[in-house]
N, C-alpha and C. Protein backbone atom coordinates (compact mmCIF):
# COMPACT_ATOMS: atom_id res chain seq x y z
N UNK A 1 121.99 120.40 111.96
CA UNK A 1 123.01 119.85 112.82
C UNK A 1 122.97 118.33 112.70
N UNK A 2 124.01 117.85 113.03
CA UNK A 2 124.15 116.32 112.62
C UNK A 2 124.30 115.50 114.05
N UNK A 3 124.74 114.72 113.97
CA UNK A 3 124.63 113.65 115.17
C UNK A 3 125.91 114.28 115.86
N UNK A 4 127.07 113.91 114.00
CA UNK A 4 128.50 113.68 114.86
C UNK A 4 128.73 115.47 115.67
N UNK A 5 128.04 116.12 115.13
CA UNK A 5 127.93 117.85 115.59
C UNK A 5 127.34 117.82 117.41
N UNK A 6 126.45 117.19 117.09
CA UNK A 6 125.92 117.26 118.64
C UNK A 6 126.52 116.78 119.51
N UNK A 7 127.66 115.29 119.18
CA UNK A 7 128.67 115.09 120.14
C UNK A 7 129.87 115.90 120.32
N UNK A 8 130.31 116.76 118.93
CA UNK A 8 131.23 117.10 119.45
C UNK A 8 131.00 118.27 120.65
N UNK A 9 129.53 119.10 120.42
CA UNK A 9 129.60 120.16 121.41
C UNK A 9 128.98 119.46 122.58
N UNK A 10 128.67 118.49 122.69
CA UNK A 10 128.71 117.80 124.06
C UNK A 10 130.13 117.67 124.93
N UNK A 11 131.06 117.31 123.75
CA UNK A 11 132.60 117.10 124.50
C UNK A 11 132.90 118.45 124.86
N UNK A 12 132.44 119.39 124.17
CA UNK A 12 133.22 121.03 124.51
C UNK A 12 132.30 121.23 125.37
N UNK A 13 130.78 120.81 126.04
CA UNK A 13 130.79 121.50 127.57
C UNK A 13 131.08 120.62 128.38
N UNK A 14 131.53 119.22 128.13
CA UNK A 14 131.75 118.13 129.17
C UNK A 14 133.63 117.40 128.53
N UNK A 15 134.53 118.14 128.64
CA UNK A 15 136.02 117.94 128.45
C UNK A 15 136.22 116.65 128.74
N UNK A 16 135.24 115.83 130.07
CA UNK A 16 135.54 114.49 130.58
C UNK A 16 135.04 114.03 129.58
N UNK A 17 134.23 113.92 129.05
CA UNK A 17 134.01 112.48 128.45
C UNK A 17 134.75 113.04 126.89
N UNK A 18 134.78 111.48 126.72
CA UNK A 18 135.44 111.44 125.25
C UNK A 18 134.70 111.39 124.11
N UNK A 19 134.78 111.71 122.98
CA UNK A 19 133.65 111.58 121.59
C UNK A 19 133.65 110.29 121.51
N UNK A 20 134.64 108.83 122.10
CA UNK A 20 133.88 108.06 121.76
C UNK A 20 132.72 107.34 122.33
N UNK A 21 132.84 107.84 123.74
CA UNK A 21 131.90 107.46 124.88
C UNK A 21 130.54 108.15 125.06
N UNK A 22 131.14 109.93 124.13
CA UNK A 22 129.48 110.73 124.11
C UNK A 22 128.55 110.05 122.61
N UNK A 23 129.48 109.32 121.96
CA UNK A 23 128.54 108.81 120.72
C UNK A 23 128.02 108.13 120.90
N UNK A 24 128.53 107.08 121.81
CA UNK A 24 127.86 105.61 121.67
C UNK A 24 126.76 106.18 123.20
N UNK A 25 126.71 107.12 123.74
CA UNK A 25 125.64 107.63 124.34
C UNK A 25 124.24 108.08 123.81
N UNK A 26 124.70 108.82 122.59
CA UNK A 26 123.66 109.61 122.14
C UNK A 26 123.48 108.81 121.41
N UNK A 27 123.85 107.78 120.31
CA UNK A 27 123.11 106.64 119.79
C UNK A 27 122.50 105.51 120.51
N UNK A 28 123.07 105.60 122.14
CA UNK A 28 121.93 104.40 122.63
C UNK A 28 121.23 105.25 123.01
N UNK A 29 121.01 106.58 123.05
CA UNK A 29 119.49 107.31 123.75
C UNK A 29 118.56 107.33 122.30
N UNK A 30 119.06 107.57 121.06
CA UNK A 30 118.32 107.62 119.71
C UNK A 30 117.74 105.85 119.58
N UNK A 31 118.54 104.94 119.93
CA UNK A 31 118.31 103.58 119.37
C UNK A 31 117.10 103.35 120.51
N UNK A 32 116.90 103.52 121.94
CA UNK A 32 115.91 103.95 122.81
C UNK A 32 114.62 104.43 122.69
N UNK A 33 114.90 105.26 122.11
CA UNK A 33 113.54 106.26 121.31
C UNK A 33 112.59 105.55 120.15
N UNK A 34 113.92 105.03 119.05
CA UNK A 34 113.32 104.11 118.53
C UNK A 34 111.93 102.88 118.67
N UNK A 35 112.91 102.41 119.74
CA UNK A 35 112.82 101.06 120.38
C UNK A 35 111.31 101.00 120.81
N UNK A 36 111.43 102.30 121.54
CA UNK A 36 110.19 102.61 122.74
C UNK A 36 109.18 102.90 121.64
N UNK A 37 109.13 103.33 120.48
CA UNK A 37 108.18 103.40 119.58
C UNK A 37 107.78 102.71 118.87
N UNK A 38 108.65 101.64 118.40
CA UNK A 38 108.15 100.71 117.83
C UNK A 38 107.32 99.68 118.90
N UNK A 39 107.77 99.37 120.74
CA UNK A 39 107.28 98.45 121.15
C UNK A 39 105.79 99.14 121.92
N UNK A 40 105.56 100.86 122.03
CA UNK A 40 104.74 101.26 122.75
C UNK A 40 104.28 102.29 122.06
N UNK A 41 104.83 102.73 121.00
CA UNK A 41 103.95 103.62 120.30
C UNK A 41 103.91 105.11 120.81
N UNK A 42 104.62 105.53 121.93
CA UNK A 42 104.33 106.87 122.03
C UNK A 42 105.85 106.90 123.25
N UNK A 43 106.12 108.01 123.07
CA UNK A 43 107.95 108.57 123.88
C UNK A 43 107.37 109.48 124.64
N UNK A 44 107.12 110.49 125.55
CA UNK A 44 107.21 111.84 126.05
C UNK A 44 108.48 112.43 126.45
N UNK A 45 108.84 113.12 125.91
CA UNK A 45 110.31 113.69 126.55
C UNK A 45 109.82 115.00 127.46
N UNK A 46 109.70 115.36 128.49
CA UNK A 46 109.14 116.37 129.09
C UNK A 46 110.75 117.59 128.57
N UNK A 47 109.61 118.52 128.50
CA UNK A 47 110.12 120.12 127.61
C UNK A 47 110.65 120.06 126.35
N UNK A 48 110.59 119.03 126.15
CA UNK A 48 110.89 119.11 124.90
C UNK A 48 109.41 118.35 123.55
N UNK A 49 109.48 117.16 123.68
CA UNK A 49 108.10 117.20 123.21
C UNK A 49 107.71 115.64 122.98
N UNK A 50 106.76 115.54 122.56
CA UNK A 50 106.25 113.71 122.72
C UNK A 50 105.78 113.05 120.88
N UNK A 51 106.71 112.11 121.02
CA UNK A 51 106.97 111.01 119.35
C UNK A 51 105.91 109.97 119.38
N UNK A 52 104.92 109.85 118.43
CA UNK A 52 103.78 108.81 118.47
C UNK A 52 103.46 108.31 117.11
N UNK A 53 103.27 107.07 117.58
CA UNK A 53 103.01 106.41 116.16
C UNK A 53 101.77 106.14 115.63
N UNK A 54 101.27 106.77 114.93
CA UNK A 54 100.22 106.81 114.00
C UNK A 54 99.75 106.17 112.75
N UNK A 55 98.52 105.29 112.77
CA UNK A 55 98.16 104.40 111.90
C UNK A 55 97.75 105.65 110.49
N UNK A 56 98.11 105.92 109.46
CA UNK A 56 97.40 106.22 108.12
C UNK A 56 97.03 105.42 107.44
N UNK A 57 95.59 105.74 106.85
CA UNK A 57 94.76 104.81 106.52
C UNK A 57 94.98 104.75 104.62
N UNK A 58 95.25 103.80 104.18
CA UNK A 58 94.83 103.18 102.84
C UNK A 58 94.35 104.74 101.98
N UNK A 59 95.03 104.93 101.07
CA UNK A 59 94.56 106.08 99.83
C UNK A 59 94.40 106.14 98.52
N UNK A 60 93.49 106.61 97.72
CA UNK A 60 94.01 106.76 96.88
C UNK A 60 94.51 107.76 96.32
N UNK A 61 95.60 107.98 95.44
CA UNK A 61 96.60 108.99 95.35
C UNK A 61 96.87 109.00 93.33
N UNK A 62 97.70 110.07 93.15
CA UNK A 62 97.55 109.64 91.51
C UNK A 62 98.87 110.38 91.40
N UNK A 63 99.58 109.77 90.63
CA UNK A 63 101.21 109.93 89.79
C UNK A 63 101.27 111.08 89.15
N UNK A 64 102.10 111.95 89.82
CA UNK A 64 102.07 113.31 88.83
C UNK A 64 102.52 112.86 87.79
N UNK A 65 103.71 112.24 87.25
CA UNK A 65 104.15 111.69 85.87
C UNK A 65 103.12 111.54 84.64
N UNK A 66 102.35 109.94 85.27
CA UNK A 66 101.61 109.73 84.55
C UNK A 66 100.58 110.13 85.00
N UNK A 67 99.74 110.54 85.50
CA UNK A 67 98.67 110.98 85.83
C UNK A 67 97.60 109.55 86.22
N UNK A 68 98.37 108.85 86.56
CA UNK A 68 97.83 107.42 86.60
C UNK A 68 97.28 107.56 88.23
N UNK A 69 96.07 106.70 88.52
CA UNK A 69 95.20 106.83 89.80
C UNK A 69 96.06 105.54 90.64
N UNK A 70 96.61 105.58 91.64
CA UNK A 70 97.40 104.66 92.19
C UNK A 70 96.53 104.34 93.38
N UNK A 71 96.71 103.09 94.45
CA UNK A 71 96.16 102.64 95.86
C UNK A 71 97.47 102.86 96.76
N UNK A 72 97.72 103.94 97.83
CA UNK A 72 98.96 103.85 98.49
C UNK A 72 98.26 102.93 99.57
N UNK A 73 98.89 101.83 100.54
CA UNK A 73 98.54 101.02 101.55
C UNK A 73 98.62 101.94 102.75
N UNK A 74 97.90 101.19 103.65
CA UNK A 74 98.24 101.65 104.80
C UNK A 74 99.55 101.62 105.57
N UNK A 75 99.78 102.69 106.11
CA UNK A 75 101.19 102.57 106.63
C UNK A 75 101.63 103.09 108.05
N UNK A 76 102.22 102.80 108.85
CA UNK A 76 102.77 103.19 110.15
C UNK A 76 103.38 105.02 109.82
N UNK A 77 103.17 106.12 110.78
CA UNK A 77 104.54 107.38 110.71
C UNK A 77 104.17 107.76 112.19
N UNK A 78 105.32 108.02 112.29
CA UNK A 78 105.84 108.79 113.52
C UNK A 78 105.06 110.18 113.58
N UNK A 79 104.52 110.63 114.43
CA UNK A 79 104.33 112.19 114.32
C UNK A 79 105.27 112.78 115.49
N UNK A 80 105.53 114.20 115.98
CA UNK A 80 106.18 115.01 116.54
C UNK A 80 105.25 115.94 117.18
N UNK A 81 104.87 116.09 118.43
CA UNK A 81 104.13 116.96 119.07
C UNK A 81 105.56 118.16 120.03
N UNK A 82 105.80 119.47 119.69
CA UNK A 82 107.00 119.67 120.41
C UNK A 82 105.62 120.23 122.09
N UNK A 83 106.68 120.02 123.06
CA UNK A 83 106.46 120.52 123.97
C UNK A 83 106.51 121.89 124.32
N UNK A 84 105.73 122.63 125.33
CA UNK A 84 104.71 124.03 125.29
C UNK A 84 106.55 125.04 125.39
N UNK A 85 107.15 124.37 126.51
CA UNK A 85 108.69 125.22 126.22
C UNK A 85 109.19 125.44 125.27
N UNK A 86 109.37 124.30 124.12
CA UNK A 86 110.93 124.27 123.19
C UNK A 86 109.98 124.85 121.87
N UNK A 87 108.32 124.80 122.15
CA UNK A 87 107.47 125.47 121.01
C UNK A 87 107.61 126.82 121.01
N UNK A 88 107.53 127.61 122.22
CA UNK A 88 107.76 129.12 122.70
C UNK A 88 109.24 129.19 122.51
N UNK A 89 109.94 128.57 122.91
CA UNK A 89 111.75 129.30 122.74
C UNK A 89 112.11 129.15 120.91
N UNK A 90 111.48 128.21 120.32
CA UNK A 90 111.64 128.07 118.81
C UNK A 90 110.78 129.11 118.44
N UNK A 91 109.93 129.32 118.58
CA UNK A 91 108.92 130.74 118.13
C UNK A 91 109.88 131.90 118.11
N UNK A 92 109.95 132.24 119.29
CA UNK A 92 110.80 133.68 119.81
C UNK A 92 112.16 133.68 119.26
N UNK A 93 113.02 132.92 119.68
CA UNK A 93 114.70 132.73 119.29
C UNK A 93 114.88 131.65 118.17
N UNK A 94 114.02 130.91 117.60
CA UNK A 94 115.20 130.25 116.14
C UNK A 94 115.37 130.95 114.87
N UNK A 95 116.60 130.56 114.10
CA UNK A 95 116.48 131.48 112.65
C UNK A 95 115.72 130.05 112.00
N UNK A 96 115.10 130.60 110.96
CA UNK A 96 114.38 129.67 109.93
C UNK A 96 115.32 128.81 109.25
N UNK A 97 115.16 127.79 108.99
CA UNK A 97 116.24 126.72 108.09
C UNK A 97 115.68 126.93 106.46
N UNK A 98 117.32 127.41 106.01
CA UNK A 98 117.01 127.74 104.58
C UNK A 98 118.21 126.27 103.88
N UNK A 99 117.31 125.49 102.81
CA UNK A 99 118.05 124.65 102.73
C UNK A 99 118.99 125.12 101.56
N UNK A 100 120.46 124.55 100.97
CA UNK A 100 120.91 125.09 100.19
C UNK A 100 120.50 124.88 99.05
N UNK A 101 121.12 125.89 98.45
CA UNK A 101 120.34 125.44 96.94
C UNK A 101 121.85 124.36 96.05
N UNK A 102 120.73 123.79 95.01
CA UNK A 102 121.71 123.11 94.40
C UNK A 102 122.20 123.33 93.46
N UNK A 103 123.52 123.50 92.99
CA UNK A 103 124.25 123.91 91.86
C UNK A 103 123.57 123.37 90.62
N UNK A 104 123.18 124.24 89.46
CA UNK A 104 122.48 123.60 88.38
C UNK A 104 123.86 122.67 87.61
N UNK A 105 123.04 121.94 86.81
CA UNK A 105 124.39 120.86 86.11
C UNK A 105 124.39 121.55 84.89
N UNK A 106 125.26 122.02 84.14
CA UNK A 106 125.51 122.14 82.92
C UNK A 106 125.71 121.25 81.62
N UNK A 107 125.25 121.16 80.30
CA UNK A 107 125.95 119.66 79.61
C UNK A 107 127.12 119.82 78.92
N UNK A 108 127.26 119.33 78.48
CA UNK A 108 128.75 119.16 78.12
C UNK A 108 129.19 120.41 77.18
N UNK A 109 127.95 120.71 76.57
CA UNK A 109 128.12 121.77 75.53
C UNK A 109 127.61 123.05 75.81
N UNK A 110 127.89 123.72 76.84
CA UNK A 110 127.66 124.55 78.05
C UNK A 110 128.98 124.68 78.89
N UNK A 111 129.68 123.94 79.28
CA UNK A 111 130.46 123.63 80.46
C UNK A 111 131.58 124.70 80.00
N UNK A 112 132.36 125.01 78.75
CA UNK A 112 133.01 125.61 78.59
C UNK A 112 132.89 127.13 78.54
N UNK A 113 132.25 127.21 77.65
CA UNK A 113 131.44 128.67 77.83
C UNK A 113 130.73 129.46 78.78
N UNK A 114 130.62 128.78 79.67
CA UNK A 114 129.28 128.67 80.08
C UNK A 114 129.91 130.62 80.79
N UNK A 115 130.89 130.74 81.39
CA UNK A 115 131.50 131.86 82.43
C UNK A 115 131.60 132.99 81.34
N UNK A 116 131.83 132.76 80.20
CA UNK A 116 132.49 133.66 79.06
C UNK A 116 131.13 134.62 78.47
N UNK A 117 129.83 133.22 78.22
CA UNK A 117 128.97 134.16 77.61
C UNK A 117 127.81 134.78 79.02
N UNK A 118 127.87 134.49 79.76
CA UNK A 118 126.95 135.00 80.91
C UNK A 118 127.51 136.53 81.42
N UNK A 119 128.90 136.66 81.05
CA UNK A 119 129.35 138.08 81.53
C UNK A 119 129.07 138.83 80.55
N UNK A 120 129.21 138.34 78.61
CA UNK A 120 129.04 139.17 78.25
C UNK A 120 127.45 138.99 77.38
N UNK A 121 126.83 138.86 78.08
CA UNK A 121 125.54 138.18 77.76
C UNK A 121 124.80 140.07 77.85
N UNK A 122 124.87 140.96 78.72
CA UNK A 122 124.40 141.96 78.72
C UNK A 122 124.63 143.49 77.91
N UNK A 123 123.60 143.76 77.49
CA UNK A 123 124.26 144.78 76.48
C UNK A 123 123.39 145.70 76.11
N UNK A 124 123.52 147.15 77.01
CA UNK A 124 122.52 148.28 77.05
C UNK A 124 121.64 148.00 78.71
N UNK A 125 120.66 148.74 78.77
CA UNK A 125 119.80 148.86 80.08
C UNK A 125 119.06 147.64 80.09
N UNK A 126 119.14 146.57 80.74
CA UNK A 126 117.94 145.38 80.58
C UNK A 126 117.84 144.96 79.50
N UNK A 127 118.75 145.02 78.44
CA UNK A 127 118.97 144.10 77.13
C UNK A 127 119.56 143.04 78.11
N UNK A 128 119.84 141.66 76.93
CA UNK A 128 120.36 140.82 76.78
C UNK A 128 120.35 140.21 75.59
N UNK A 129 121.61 139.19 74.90
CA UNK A 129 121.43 138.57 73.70
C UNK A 129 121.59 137.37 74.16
N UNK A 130 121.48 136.19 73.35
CA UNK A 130 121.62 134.78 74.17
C UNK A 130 123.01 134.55 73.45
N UNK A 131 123.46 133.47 74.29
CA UNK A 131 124.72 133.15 74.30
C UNK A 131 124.78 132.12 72.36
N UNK A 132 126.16 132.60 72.61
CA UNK A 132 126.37 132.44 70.70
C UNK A 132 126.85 131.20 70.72
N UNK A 133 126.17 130.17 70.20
CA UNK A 133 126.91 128.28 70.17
C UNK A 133 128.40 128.49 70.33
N UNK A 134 128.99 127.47 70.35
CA UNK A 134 130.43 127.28 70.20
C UNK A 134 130.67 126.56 68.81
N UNK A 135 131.18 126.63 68.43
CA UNK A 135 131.68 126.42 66.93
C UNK A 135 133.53 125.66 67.24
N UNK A 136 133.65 124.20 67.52
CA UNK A 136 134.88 123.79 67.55
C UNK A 136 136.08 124.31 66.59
N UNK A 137 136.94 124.81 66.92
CA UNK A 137 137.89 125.15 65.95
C UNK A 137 138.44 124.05 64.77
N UNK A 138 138.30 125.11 63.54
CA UNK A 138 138.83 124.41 62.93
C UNK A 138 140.41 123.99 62.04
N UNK A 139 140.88 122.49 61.85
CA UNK A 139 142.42 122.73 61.78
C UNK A 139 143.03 122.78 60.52
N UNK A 140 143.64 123.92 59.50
CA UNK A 140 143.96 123.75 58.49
C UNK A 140 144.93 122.68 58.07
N UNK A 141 144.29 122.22 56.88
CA UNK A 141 145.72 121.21 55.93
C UNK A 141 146.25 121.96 55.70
């Protein structure tokens, strides 16, 4: 769910206010949250759950690429503790978040074919043959 999502079903249980008055609400309660963490380091939202900022200490870490041994610094993160309610009602009642998947890219020399040989790519019980190059037509003199 997104921000602009959460205002709009704010306007559909509250008709009075307007989306532009529930936005600039719910971004000064987010810019708040912020605020309060950067100047105090810890939020509690009762039933729902408490935001704290946590020192991680200096690592060393290594580059899957290169396999090279790197120093990550120390750095500030937020952690998320949910509260004992919204932990039990997410347990019992949420569906799991499945993220989408992403369309593979094809190259250029793929893109045409690509629908033609995958249908007829099968041939017999659990055979398959691989798809046959493309061969540009050619134009007689």
């Amino acid at each position: 769910m997104t921000k602009k999502e959460i205002v709009k079903k704010i306007c559909e249980i509250d008709p009075e206010l307007t989306q532009q008055k529930t936005k600039k609400i719910v971004q000064t309660v987010l810019d708040m949250i912020v605020e309060t963490l950067v100047q105090e380091g810890r939020i509690e939202l009762r039933k729902f759950g408490v935001f704290e900022v946590r020192r991680r200490k200096a690592r060393k870490a290594r580059n899957p690429k290169t396999d090279e041994r790197v120093m990550v610094p120390e750095k500030n993160v937020v952690t998320f503790q949910p509260g004992k309610e919204m932990e039990a009602r997410v347990r019992l009642e949420a569906k799991a978040y499945e993220p989408k998947k992403k369309a593979q890219k094809l190259d250029s020399t793929t893109k045409a074919g690509a629908a033609t040989s995958t249908a007829k790519a099968t041939v017999g019980p659990n055979k398959s043959t691989p798809p046959k190059p493309m061969v540009p037509p050619t134009n007689p003199k």
